[in-house]
N, C-alpha and C. Protein backbone atom coordinates (compact mmCIF):
# COMPACT_ATOMS: atom_id res chain seq x y z
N UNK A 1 -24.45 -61.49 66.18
CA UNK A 1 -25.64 -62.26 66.41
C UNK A 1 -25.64 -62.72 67.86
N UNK A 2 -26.95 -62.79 68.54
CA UNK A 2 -26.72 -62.92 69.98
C UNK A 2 -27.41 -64.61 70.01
N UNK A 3 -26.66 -65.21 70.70
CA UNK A 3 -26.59 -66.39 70.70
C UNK A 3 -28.18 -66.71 71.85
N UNK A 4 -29.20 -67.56 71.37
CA UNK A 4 -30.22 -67.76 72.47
C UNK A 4 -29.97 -69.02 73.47
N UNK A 5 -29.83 -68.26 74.93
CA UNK A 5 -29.13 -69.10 75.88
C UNK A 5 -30.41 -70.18 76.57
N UNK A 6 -30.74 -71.01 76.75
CA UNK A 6 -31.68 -72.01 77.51
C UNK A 6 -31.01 -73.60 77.85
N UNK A 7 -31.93 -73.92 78.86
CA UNK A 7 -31.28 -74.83 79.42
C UNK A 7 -31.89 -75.94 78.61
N UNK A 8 -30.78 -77.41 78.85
CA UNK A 8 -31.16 -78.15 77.67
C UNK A 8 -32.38 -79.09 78.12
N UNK A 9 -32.84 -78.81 79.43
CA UNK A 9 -34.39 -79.21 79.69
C UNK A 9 -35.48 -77.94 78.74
N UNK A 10 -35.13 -76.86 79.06
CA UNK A 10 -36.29 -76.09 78.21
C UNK A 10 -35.85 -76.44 76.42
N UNK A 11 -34.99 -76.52 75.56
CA UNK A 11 -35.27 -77.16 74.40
C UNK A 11 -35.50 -78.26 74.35
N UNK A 12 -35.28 -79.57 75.41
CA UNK A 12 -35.93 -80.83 75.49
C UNK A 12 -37.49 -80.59 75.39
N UNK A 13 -38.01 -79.64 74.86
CA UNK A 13 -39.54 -79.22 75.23
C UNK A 13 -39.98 -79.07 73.95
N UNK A 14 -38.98 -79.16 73.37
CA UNK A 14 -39.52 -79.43 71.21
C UNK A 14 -39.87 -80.55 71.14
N UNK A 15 -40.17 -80.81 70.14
CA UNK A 15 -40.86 -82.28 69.58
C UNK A 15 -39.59 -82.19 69.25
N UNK A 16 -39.18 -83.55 68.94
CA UNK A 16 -37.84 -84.47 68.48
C UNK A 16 -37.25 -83.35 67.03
N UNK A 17 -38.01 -83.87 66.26
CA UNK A 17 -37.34 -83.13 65.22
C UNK A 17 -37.04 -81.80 65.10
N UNK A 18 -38.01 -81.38 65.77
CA UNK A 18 -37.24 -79.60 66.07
C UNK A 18 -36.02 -80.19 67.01
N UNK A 19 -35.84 -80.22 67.92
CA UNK A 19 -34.70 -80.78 68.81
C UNK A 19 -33.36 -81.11 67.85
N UNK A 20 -33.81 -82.02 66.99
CA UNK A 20 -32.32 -82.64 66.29
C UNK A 20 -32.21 -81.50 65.14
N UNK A 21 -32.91 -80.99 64.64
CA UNK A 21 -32.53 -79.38 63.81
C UNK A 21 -31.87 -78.53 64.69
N UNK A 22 -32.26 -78.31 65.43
CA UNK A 22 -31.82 -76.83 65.72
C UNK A 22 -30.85 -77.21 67.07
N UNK A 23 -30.65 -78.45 67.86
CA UNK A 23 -29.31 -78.45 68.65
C UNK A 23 -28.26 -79.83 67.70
N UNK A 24 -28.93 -80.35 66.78
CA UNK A 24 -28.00 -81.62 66.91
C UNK A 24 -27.40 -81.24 64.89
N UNK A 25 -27.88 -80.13 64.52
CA UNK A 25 -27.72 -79.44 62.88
C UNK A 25 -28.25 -80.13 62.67
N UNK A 26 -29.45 -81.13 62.71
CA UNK A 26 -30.13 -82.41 61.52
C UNK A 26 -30.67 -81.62 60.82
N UNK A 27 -31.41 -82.69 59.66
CA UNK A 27 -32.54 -82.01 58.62
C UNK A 27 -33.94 -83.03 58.78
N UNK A 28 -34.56 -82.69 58.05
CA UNK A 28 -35.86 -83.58 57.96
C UNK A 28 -35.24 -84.01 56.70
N UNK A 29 -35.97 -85.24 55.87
CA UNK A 29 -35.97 -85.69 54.90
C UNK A 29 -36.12 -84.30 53.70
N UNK A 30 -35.79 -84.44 52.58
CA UNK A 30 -35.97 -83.93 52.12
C UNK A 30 -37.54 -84.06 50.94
N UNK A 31 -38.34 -83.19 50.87
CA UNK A 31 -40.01 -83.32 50.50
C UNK A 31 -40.31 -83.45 51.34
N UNK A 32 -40.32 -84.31 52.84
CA UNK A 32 -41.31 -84.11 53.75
C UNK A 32 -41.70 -82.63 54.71
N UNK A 33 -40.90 -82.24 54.68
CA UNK A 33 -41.28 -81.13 56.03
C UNK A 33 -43.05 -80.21 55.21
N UNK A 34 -43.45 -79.65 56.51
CA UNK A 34 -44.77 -79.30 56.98
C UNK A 34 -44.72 -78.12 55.89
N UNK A 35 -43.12 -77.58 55.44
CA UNK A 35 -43.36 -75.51 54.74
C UNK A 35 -42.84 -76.33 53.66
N UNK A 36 -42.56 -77.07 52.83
CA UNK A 36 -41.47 -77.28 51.56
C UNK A 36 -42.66 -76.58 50.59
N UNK A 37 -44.17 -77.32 50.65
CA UNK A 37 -44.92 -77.10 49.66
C UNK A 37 -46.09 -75.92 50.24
N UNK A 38 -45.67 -74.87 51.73
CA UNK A 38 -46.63 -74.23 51.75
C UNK A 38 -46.61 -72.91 50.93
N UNK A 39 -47.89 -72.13 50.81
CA UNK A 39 -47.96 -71.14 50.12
C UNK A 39 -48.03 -69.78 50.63
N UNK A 40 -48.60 -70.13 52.17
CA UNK A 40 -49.31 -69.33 52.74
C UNK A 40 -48.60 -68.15 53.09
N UNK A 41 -48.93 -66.57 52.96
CA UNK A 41 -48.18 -65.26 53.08
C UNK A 41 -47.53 -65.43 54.68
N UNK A 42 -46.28 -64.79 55.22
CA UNK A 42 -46.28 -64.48 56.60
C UNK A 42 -44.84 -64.98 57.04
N UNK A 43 -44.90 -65.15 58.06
CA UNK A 43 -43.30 -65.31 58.43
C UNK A 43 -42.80 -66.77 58.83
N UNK A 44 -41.46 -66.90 58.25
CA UNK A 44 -40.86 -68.00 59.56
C UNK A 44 -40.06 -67.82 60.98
N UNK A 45 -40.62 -68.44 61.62
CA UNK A 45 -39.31 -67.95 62.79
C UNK A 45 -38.99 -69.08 63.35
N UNK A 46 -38.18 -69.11 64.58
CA UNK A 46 -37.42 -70.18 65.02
C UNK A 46 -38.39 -70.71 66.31
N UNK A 47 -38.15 -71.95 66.12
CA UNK A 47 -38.81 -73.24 66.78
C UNK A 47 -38.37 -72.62 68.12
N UNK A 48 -37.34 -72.76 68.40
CA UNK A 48 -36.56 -72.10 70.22
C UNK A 48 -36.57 -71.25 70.53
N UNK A 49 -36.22 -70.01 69.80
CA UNK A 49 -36.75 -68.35 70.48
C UNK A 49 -38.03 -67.36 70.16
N UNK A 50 -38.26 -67.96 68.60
CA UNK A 50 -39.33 -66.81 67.98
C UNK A 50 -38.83 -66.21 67.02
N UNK A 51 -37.27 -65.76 67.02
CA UNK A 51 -37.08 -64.62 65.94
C UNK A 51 -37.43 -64.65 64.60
N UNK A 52 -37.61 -63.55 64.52
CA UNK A 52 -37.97 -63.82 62.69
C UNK A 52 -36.99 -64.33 61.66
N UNK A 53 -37.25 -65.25 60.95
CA UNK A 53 -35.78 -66.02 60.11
C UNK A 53 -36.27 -65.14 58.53
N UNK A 54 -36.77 -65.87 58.22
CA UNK A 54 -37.56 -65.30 56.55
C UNK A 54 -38.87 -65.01 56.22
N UNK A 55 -39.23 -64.57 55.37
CA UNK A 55 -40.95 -63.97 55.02
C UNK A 55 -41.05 -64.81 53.97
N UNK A 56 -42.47 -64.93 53.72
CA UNK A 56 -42.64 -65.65 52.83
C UNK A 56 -42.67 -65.06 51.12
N UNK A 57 -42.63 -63.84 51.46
CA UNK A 57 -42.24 -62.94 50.07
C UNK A 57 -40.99 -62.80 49.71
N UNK A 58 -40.44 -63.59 50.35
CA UNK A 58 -38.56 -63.83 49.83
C UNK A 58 -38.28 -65.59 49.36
N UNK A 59 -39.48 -66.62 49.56
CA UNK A 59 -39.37 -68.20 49.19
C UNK A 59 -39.92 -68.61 47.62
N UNK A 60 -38.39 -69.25 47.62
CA UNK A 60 -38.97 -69.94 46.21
C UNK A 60 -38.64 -71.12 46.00
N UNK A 61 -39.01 -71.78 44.55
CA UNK A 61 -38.75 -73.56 44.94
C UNK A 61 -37.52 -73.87 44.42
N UNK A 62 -36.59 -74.19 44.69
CA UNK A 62 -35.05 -74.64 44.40
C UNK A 62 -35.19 -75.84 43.91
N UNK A 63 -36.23 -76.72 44.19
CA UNK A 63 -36.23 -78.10 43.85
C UNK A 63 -35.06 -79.23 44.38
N UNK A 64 -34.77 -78.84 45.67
CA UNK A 64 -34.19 -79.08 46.94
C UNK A 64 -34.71 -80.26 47.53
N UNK A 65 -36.16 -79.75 47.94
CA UNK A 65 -36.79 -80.68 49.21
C UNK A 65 -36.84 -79.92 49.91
N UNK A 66 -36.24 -78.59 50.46
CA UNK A 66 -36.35 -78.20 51.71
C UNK A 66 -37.10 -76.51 51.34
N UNK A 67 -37.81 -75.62 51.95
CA UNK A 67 -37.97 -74.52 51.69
C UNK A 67 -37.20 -73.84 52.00
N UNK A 68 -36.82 -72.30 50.26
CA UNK A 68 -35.56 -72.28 50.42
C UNK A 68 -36.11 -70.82 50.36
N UNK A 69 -34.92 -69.55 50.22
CA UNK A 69 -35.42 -68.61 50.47
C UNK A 69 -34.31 -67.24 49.71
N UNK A 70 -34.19 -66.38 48.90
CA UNK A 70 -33.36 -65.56 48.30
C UNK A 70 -33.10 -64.45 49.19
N UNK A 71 -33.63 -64.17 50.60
CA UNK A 71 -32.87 -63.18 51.38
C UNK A 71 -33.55 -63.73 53.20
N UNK A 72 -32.48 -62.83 53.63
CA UNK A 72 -33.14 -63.01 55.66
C UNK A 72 -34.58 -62.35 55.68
N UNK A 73 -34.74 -62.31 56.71
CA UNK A 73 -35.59 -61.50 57.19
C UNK A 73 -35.01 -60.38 57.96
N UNK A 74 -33.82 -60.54 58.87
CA UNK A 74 -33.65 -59.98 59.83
C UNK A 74 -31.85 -60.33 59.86
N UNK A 75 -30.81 -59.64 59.36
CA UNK A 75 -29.91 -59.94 58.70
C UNK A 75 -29.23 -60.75 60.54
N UNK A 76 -29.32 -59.81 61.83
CA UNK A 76 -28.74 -60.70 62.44
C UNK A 76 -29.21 -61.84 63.32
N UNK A 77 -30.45 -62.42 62.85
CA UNK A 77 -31.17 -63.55 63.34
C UNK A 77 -30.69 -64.74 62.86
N UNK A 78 -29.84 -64.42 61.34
CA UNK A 78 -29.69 -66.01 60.87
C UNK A 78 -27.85 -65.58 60.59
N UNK A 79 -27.84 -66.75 60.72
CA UNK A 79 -25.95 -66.64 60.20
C UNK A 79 -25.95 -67.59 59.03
N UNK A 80 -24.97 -67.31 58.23
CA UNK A 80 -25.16 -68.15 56.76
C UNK A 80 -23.89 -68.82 56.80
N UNK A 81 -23.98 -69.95 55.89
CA UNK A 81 -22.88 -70.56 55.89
C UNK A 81 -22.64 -70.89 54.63
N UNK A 82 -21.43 -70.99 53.85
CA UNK A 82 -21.75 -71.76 52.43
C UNK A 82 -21.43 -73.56 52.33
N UNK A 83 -22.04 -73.83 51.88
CA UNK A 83 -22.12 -75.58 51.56
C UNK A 83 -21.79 -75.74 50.13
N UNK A 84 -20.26 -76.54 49.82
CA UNK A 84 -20.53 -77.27 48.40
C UNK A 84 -20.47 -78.38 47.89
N UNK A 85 -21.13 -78.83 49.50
CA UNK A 85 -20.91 -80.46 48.91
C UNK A 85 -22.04 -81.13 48.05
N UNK A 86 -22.01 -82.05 47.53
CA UNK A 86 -23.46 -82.68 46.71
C UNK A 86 -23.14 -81.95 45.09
N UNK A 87 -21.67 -81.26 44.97
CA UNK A 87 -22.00 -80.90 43.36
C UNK A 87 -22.30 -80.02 43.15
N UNK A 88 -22.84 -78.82 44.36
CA UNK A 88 -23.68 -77.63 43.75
C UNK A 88 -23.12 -76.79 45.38
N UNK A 89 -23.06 -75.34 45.00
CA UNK A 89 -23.14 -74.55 45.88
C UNK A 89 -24.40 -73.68 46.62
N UNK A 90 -24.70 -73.83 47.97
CA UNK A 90 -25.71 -73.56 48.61
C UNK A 90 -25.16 -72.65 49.52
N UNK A 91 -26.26 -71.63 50.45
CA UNK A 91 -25.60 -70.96 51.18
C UNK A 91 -26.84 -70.91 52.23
């Protein structure tokens, strides 16, 4: 996976919460974000470069809070990690 290089004035150029996602690992609350409850066909990609992360013909509702998704889009755009904290295994 090729790492996207910018200076930390050009990602200072997100709105905050993109900023603390994608350099500081935060999350949004969980239920609030803008995609948890969207429907709409088409892609996600990343706030900082563009790449394609997931389609929307791969999202379903986990009952999470967050929109979740059963495959990539683009196997080396996203890197996975597994999580088992909270009781349950996530990836």
């Amino acid at each position: 996976m090729k790492k996207t290089q910018k200076s930390e004035e050009r990602w200072k150029k997100l709105n905050p919460e993109q900023f603390h996602v994608l350099r500081e690992k935060g999350t949004e609350r969980p239920f609030t974000g803008k995609y948890v409850k969207n429907k709409e066909k088409g892609k996600y990609v990343c706030a900082g470069c563009g790449a394609e992360l997931f389609s929307s013909e791969t999202k379903f509702e986990s009952g999470t809070g967050w929109p979740s998704f059963y495959d990539v889009a683009a196997k080396g755009n996203v890197k996975l990690h597994e999580d088992v904290r909270y009781g349950m295994r996530r990836i």
